[in-house]
PDB file of N, CA and C in Angstrom:
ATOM      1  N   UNK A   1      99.038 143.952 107.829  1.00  0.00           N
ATOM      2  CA  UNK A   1      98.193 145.111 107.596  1.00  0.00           C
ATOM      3  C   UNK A   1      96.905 144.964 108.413  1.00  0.00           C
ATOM      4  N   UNK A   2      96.276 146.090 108.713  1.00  0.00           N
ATOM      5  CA  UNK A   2      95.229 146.260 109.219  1.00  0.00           C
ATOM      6  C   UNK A   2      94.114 146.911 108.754  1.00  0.00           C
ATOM      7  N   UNK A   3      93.278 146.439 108.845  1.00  0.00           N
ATOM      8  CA  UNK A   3      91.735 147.050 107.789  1.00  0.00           C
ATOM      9  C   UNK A   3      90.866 147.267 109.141  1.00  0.00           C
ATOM     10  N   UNK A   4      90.886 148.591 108.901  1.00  0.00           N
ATOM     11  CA  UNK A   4      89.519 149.311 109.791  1.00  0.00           C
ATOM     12  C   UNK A   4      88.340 150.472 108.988  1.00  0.00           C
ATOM     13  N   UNK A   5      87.387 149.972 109.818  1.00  0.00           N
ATOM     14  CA  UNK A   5      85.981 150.961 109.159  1.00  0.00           C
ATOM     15  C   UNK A   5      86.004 151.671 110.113  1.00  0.00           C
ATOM     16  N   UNK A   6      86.148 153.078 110.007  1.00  0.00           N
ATOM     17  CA  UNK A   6      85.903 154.482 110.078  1.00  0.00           C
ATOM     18  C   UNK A   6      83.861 154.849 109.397  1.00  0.00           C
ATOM     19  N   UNK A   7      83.119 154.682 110.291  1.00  0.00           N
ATOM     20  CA  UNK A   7      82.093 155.160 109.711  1.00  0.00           C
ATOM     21  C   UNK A   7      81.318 156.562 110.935  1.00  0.00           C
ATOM     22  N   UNK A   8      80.075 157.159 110.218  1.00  0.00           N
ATOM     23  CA  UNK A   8      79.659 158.521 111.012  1.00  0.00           C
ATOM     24  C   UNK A   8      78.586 157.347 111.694  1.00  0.00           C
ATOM     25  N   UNK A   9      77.830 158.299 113.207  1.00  0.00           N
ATOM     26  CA  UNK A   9      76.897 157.066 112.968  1.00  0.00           C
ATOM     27  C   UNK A   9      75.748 157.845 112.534  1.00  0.00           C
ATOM     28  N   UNK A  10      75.476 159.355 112.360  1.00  0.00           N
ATOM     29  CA  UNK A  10      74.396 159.952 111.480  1.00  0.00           C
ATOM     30  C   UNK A  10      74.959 160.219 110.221  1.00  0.00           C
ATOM     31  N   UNK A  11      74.260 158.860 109.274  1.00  0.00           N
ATOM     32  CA  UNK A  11      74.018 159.215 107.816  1.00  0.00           C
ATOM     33  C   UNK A  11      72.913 159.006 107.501  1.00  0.00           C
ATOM     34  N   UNK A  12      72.760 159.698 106.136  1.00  0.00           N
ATOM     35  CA  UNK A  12      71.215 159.596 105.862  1.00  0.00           C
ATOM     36  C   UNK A  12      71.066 158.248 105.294  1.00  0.00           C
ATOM     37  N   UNK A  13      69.931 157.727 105.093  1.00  0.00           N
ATOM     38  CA  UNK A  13      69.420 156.488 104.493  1.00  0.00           C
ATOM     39  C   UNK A  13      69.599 155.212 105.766  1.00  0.00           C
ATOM     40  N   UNK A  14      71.258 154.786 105.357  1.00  0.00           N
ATOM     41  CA  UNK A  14      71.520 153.881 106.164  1.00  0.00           C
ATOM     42  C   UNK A  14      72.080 154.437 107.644  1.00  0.00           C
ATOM     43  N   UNK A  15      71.999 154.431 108.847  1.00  0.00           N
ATOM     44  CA  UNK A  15      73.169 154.912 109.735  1.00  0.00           C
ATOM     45  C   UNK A  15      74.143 153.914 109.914  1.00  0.00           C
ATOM     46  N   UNK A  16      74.993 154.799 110.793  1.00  0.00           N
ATOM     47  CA  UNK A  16      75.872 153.484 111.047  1.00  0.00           C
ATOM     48  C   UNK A  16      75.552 152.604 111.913  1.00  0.00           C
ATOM     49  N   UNK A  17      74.916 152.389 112.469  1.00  0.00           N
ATOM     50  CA  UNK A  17      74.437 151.219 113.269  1.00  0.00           C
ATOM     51  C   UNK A  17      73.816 150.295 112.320  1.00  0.00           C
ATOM     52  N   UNK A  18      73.163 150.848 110.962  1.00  0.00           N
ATOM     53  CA  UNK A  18      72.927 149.915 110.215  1.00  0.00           C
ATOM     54  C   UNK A  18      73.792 149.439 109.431  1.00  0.00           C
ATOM     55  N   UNK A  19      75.272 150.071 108.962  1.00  0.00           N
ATOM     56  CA  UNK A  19      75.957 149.395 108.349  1.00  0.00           C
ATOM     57  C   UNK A  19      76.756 148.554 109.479  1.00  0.00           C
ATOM     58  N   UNK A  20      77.302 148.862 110.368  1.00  0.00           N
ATOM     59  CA  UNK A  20      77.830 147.988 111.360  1.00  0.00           C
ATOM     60  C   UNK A  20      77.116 146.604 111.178  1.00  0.00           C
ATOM     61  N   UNK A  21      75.822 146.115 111.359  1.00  0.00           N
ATOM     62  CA  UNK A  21      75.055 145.387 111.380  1.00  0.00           C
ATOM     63  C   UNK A  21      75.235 144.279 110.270  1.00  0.00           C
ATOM     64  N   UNK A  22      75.308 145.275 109.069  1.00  0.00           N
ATOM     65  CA  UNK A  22      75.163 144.271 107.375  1.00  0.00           C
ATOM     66  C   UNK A  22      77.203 143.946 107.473  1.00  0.00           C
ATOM     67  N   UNK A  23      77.645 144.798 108.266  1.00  0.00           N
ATOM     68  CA  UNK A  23      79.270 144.168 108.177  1.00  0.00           C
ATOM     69  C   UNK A  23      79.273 143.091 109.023  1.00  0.00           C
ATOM     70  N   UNK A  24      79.109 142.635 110.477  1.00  0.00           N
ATOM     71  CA  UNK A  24      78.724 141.303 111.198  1.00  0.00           C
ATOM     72  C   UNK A  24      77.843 140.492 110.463  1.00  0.00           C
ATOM     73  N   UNK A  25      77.245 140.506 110.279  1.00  0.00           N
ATOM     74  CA  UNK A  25      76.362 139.386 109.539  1.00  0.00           C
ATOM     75  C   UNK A  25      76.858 138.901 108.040  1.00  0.00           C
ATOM     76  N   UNK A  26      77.976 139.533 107.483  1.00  0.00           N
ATOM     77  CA  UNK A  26      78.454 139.013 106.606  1.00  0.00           C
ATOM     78  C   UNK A  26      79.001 138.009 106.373  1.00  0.00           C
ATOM     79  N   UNK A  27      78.435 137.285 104.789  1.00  0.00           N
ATOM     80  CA  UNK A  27      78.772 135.458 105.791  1.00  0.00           C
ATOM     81  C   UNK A  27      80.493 135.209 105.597  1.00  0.00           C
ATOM     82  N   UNK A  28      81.205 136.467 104.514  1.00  0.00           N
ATOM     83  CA  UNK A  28      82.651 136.065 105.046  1.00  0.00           C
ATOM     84  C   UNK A  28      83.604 136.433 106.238  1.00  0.00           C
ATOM     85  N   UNK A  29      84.102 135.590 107.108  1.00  0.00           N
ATOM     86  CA  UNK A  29      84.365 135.792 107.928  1.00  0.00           C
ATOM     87  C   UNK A  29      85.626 136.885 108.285  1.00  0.00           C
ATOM     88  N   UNK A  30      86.356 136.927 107.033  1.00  0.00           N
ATOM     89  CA  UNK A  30      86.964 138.324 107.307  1.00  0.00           C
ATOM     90  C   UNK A  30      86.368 139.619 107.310  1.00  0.00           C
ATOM     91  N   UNK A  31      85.501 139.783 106.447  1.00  0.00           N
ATOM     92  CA  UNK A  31      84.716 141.323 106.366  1.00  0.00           C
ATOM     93  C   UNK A  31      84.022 141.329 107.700  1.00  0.00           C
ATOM     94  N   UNK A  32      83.387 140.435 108.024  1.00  0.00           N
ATOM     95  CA  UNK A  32      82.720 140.207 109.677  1.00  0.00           C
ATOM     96  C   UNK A  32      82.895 140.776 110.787  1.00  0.00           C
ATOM     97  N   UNK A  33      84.482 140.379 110.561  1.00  0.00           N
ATOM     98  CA  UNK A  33      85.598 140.362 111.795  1.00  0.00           C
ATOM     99  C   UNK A  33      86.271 141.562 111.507  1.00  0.00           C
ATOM    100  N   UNK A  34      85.783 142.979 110.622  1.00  0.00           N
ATOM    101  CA  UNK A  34      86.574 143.456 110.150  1.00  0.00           C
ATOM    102  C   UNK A  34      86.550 144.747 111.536  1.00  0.00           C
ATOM    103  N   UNK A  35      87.695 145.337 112.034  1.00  0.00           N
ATOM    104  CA  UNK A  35      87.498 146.188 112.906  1.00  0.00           C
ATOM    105  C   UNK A  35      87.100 147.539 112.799  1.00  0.00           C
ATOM    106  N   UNK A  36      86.803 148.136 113.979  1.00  0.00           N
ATOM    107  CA  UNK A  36      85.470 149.292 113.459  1.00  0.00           C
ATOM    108  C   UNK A  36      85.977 150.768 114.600  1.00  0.00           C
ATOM    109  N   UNK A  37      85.529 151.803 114.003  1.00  0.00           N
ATOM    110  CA  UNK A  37      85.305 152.710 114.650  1.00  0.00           C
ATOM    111  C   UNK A  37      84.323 153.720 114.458  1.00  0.00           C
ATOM    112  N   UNK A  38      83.597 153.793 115.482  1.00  0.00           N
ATOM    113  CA  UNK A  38      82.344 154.690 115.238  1.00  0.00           C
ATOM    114  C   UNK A  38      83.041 156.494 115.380  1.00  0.00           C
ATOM    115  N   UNK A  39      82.415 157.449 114.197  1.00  0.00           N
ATOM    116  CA  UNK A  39      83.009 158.657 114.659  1.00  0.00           C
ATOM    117  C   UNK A  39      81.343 159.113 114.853  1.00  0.00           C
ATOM    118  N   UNK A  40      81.136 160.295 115.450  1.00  0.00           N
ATOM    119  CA  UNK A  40      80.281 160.486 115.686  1.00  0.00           C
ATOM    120  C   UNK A  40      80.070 162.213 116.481  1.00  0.00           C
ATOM    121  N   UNK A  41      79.110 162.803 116.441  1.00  0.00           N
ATOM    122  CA  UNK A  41      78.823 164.488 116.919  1.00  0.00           C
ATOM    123  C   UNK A  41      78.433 163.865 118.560  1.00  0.00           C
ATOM    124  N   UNK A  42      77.069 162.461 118.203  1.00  0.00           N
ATOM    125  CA  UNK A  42      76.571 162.337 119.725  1.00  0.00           C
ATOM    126  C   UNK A  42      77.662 161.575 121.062  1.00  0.00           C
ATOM    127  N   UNK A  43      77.858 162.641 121.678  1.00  0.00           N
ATOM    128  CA  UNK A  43      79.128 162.556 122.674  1.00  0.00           C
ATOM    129  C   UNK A  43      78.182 162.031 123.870  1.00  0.00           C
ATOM    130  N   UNK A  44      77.431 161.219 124.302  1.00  0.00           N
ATOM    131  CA  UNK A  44      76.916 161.259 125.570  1.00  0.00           C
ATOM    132  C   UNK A  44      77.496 159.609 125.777  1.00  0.00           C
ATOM    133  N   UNK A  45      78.322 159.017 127.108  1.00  0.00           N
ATOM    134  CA  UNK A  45      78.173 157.960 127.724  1.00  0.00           C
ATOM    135  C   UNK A  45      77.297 157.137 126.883  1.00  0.00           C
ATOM    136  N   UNK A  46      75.855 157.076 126.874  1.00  0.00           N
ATOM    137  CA  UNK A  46      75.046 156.204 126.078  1.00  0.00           C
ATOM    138  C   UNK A  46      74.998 155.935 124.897  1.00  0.00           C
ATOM    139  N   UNK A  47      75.864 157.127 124.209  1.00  0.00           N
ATOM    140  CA  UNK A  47      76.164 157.230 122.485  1.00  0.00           C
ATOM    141  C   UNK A  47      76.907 155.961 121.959  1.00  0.00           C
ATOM    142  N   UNK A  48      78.016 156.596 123.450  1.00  0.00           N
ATOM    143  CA  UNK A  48      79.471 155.619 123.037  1.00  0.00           C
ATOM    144  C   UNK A  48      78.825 153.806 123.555  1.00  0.00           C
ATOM    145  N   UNK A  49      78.079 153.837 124.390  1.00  0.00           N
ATOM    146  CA  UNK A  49      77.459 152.696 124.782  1.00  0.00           C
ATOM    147  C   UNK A  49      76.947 151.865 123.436  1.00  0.00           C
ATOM    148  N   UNK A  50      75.881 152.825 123.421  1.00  0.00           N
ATOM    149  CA  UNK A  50      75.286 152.331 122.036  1.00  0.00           C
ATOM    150  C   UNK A  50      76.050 151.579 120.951  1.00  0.00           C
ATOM    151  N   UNK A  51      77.281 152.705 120.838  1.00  0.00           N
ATOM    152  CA  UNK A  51      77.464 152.222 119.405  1.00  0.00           C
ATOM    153  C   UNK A  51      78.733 150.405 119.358  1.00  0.00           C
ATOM    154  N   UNK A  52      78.750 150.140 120.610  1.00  0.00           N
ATOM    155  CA  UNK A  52      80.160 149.701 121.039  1.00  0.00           C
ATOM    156  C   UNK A  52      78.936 148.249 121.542  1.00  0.00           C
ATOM    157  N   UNK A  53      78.030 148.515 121.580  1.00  0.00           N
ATOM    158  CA  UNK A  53      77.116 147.714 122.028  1.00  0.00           C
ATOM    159  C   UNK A  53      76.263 147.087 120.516  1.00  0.00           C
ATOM    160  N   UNK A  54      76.147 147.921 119.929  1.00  0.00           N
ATOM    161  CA  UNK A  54      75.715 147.277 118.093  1.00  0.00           C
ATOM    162  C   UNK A  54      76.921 147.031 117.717  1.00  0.00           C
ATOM    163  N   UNK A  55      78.136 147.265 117.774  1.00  0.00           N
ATOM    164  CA  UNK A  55      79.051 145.807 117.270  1.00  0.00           C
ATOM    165  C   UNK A  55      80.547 146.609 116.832  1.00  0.00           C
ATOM    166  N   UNK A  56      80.632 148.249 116.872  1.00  0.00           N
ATOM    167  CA  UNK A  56      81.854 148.571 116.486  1.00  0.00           C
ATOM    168  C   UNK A  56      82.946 148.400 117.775  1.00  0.00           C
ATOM    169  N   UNK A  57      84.208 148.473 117.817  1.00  0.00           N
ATOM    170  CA  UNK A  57      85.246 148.150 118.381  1.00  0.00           C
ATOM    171  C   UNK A  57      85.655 148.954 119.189  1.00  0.00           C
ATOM    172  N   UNK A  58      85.437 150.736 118.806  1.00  0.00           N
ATOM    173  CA  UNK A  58      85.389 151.458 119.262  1.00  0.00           C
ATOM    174  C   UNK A  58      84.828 152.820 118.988  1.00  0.00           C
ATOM    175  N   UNK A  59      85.046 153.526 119.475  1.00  0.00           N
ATOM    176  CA  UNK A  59      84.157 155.375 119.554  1.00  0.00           C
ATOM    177  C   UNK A  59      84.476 156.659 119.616  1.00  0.00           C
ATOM    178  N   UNK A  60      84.774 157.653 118.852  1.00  0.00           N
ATOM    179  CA  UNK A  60      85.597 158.245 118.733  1.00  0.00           C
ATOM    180  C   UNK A  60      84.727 160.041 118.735  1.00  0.00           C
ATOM    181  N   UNK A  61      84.417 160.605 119.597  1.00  0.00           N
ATOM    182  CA  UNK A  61      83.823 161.956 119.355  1.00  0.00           C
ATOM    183  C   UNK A  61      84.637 162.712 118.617  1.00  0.00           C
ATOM    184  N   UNK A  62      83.145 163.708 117.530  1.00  0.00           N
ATOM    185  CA  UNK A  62      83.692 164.384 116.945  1.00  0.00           C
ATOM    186  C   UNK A  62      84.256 165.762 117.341  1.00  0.00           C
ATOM    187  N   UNK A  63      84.702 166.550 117.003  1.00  0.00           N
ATOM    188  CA  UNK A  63      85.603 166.695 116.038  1.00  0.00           C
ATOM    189  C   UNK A  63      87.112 165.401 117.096  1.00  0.00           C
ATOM    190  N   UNK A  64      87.182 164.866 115.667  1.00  0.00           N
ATOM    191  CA  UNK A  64      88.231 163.323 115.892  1.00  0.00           C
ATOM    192  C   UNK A  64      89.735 164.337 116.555  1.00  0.00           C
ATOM    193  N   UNK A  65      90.239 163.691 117.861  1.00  0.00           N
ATOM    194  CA  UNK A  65      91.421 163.984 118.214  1.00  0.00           C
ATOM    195  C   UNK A  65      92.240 163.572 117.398  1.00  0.00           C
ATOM    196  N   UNK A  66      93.776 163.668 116.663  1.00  0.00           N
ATOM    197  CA  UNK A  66      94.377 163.044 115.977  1.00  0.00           C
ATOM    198  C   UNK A  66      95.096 162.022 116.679  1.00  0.00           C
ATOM    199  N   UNK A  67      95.686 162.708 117.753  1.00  0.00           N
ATOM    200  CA  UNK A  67      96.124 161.517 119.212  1.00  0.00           C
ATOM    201  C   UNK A  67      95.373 160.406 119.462  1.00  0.00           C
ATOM    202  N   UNK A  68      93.982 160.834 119.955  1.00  0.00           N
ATOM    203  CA  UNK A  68      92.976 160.016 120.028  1.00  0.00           C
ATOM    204  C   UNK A  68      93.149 158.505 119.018  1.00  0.00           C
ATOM    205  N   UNK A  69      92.398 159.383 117.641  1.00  0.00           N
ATOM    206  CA  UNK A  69      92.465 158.485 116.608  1.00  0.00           C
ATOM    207  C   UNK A  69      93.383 157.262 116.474  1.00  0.00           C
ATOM    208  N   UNK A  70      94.815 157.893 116.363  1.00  0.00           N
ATOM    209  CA  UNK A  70      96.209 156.913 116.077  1.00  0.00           C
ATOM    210  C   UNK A  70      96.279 156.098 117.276  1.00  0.00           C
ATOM    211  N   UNK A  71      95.591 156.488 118.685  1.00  0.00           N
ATOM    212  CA  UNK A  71      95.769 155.513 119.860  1.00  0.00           C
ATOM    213  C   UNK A  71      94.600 154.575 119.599  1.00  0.00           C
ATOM    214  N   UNK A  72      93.441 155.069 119.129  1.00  0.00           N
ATOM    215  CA  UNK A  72      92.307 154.002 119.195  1.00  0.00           C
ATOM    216  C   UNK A  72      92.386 152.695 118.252  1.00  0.00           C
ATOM    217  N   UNK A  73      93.222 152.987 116.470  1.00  0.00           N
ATOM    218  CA  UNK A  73      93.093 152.118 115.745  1.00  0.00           C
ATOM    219  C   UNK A  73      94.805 151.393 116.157  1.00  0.00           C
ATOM    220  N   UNK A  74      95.581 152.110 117.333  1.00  0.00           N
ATOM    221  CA  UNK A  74      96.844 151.050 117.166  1.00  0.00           C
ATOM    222  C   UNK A  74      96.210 150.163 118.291  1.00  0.00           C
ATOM    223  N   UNK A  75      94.783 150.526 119.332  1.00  0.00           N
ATOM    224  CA  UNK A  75      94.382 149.601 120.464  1.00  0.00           C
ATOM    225  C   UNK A  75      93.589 148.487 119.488  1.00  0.00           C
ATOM    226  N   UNK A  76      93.410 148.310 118.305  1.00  0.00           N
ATOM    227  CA  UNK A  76      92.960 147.169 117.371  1.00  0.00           C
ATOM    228  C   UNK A  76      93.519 146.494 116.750  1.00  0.00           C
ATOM    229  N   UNK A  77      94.980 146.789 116.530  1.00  0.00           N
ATOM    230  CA  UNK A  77      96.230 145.569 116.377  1.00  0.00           C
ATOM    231  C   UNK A  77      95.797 144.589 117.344  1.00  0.00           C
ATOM    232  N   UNK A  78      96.141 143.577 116.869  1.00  0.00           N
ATOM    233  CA  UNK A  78      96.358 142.367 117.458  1.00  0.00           C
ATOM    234  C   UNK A  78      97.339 142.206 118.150  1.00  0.00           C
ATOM    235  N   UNK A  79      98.123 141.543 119.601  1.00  0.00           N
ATOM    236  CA  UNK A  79      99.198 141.759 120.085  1.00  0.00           C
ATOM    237  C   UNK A  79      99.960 140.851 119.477  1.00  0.00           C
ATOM    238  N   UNK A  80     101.293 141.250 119.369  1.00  0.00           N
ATOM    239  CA  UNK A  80     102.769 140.858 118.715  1.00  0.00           C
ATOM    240  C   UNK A  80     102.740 139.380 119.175  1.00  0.00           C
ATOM    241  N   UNK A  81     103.324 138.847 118.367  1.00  0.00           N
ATOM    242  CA  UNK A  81     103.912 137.304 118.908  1.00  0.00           C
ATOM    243  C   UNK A  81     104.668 137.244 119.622  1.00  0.00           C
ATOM    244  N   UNK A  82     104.547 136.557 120.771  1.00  0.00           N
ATOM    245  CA  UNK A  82     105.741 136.769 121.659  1.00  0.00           C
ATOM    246  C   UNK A  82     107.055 135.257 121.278  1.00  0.00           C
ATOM    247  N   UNK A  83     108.740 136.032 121.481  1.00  0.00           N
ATOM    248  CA  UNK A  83     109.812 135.723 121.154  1.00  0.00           C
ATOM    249  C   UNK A  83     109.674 134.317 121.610  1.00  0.00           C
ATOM    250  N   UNK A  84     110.226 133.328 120.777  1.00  0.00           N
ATOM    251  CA  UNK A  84     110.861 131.946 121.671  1.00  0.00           C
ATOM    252  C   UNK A  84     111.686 132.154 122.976  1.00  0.00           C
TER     253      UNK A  84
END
């Protein structure tokens, strides 16, 4: 199985750059390591920079492609074991 965070990065209080942040620094190393996708309205090159640069995995403009989506969280599998 695979565990991914889906977060916006405009929310009120915390954004997501701030929860991204409190998820890396978590001292267990699975939640840490846990993989990420930023969704987000701000579509500019520097957005997606930004957010891929504070620590999520990947970036996804809104309104979310569904194609998109299912290609971005199967590019966060881990690759298969390869056969003897």
């Amino acid at each position: 199985a695979l565990d991914v965070l889906f977060s916006d990065i405009g929310m009120p209080e915390t954004d997501g750059f701030g929860l991204i942040r409190q998820v890396r620094s978590h001292p267990e190393r699975r939640i840490a390591g846990t993989k990420s996708i930023a969704v987000s309205a701000f579509t500019r090159a520097e957005d997606r920079e930004r957010a891929l640069r504070e620590g999520f995995d990947a970036y996804l403009p809104k309104p979310v492609d569904a194609e998109a989506l299912v290609l971005s969280v199967a590019s966060l599998r881990p690759p298969a074991p390869v056969g003897i």
